[in-house]
Protein backbone atom coordinates (compact mmCIF):
# COMPACT_ATOMS: atom_id res chain seq x y z
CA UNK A 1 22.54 -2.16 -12.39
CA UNK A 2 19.84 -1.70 -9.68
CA UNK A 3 19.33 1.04 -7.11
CA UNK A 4 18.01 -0.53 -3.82
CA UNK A 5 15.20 1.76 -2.04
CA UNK A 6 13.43 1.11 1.01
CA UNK A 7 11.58 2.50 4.11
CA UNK A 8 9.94 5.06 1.98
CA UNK A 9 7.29 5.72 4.61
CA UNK A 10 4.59 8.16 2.89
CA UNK A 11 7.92 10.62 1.71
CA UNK A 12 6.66 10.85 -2.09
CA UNK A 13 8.65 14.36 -2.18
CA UNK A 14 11.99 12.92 -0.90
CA UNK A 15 11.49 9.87 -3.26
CA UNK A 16 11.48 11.82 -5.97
CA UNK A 17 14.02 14.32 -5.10
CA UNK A 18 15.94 10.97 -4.53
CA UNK A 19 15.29 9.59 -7.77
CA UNK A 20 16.62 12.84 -9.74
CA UNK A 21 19.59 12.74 -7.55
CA UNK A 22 20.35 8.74 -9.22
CA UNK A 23 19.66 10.12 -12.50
CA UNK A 24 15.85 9.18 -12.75
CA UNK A 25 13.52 11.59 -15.34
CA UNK A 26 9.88 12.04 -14.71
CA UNK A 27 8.25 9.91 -17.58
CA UNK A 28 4.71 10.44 -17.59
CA UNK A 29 3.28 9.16 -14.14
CA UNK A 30 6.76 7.33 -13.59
CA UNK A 31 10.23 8.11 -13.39
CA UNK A 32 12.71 6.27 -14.90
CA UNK A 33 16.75 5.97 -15.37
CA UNK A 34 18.49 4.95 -18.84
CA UNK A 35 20.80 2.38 -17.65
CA UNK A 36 19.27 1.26 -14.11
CA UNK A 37 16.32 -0.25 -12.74
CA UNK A 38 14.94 0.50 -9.24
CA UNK A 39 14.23 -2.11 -6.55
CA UNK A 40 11.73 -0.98 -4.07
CA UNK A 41 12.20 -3.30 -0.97
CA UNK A 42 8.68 -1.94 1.24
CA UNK A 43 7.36 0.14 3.26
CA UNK A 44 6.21 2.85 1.32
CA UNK A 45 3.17 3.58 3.57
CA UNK A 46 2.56 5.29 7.00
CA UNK A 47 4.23 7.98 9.16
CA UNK A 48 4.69 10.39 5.73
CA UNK A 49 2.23 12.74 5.05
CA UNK A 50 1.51 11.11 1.64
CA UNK A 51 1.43 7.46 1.17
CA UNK A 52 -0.98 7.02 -1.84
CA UNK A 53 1.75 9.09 -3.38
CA UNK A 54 4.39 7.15 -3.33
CA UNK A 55 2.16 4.59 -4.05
CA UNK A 56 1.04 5.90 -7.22
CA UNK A 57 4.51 6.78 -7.76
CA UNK A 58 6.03 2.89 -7.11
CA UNK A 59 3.41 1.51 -9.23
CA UNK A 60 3.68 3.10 -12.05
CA UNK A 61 7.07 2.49 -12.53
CA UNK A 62 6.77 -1.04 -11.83
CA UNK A 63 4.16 -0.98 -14.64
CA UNK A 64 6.51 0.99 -16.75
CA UNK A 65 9.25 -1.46 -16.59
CA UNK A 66 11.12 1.03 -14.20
CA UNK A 67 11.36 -0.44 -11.66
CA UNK A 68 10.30 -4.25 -8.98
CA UNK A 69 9.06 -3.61 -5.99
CA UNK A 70 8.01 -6.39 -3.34
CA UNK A 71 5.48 -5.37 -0.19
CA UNK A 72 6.83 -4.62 3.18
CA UNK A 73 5.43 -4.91 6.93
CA UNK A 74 3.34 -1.73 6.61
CA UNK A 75 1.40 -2.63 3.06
CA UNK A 76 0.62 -6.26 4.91
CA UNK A 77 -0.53 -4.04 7.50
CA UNK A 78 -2.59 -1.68 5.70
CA UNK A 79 -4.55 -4.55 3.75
CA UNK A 80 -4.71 -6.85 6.78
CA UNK A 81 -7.09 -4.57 8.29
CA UNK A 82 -9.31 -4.57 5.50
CA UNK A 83 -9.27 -8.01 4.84
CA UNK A 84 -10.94 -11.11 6.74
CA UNK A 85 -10.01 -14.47 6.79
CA UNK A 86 -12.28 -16.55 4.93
CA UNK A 87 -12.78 -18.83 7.66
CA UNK A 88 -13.24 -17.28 10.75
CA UNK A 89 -14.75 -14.09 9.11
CA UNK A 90 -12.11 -12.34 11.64
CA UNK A 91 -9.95 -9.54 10.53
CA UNK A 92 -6.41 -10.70 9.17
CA UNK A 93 -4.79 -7.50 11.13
CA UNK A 94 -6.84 -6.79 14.74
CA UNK A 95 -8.73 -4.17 15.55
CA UNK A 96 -6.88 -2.44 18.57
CA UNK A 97 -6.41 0.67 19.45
CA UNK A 98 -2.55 0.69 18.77
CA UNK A 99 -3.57 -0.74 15.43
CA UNK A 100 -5.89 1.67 14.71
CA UNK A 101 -3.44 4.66 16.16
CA UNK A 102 -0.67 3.18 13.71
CA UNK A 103 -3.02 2.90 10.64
CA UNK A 104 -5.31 6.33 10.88
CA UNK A 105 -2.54 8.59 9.17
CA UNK A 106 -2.56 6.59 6.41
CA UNK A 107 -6.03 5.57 6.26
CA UNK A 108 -7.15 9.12 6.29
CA UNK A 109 -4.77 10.10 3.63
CA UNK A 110 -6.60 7.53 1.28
CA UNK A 111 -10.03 8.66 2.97
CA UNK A 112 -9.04 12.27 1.13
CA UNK A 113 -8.81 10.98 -2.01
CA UNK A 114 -12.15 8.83 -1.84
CA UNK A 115 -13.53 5.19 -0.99
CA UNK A 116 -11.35 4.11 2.68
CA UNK A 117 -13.22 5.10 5.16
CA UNK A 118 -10.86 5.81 8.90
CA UNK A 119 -11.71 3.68 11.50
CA UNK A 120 -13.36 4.67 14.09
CA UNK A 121 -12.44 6.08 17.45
CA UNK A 122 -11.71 3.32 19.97
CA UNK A 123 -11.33 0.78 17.28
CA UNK A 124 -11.86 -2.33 18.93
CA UNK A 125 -12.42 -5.94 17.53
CA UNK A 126 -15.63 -5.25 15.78
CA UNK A 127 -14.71 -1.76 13.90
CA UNK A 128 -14.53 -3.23 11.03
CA UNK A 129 -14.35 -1.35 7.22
CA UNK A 130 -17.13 -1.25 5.22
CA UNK A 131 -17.78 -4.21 3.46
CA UNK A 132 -16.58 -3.86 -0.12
CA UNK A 133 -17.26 -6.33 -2.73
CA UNK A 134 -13.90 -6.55 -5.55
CA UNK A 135 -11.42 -9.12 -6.72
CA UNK A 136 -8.52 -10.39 -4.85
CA UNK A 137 -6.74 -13.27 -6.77
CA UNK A 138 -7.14 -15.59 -3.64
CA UNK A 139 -8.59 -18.57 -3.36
CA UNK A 140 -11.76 -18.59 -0.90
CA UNK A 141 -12.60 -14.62 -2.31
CA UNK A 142 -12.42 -12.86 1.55
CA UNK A 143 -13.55 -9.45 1.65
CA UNK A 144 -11.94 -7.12 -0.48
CA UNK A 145 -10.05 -3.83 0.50
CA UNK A 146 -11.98 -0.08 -0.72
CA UNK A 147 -10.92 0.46 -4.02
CA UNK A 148 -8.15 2.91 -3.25
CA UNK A 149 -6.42 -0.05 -1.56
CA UNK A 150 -6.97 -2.62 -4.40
CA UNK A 151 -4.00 -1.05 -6.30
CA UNK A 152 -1.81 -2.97 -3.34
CA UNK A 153 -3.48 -6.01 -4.40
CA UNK A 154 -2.60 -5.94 -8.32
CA UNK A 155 0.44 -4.58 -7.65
CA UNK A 156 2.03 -7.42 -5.29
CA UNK A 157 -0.31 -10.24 -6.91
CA UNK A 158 -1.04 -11.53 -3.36
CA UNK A 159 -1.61 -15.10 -2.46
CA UNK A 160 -3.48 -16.59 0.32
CA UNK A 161 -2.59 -19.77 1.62
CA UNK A 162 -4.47 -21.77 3.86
C-alpha cells in the first residue's frame, strides 16, 4: 500500500507531523511505516520556511527504502537556475526578476546552511551563480549546481537530452 504526498512546499514540520499521523516512526534520518511505502509526487521546495529540510527528510527515506519520490516544477526550477545549457552557455531557468523573487526564499535557506550563494538584487540575464565545478550524470557535463543542490541531482538521476 502507498501513501501519495505532494506539494510539500518547504513544510518539513507538517511533513512529519503528517507522517506520524499515517503511522510513520522516525528511523534514524528517515521515517518509515511497517506495511506502507510513501510516494512523494514534488514540490518539496519554496514558499516553506525550510526546504533543505524536507529535502533531507525525502531523501533519506528514498535511500532507506521508505519511500519513491519523482521531482516536481519547483526542484526543475531550483536547479534550472544553476544550470546552463551546454550549448548556448545560457541559463536553463532565466534570470528575471520574478524568477529571482520566486527562488530567493529558498535559495537563502540553502545559503544558511553553506555553498548557494542568493542571487543578486535585480537579477537579470547575466546574474548568474558561481561557477561550480561537480558531476551531473549528463551527457555534455554543463555547469554543476553548489553542492547543497547536488543532492537534487543524485536523488532524481537527471537526464539531459538534447
Amino acid at each position: 500500500m502507498f501513501d501519495v504526498i505532494g506539494d510539500v512546499h518547504g513544510q518539513a514540520p507538517a511533513l512529519r507531523r503528517l507522517l506520524a499521523r499515517l503511522g510513520y516512526v522516525t528511523d534514524g534520518e528517515a521515517m518509515r511505516h511497517p506495511e506502507r511505502t510513501a510516494v512523494f509526487v514534488g514540490d518539496y521546495v519554496d514558499r516553506g520556511p525550510d526546504s533543505p529540510g524536507v529535502v533531507r527528510l525525502v531523501r533519506a527515506m528514498v535511500e532507506a527504502g521508505a519511500a519513491r519520490a519523482i521531482m516536481g516544477n519547483h526542484e526543475w526550477n531550483l536547479l534550472s537556475w544553476h544550470v546552463r545549457h551546454p550549448g548556448s552557455r545560457l541559463p536553463l531557468r532565466s534570470h528575471s526578476e520574478a524568477h529571482r523573487r520566486q527562488l530567493l526564499p529558498t535559495l537563502e535557506q540553502y545559503a544558511r546552511i553553506g555553498g548557494v550563494e542568493a542571487p543578486p538584487e535585480g537579477g537579470g540575464a547575466g546574474a548568474a551563480p558561481p561557477a561550480t565545478p561537480g558531476v551531473f550524470p549528463w551527457e555534455g557535463r554543463p555547469q554543476a549546481p553548489p553542492p547543497p543542490l547536488r543532492p537534487f541531482v543524485h536523488f532524481y538521476e537527471l537526464r539531459y537530452e538534447r
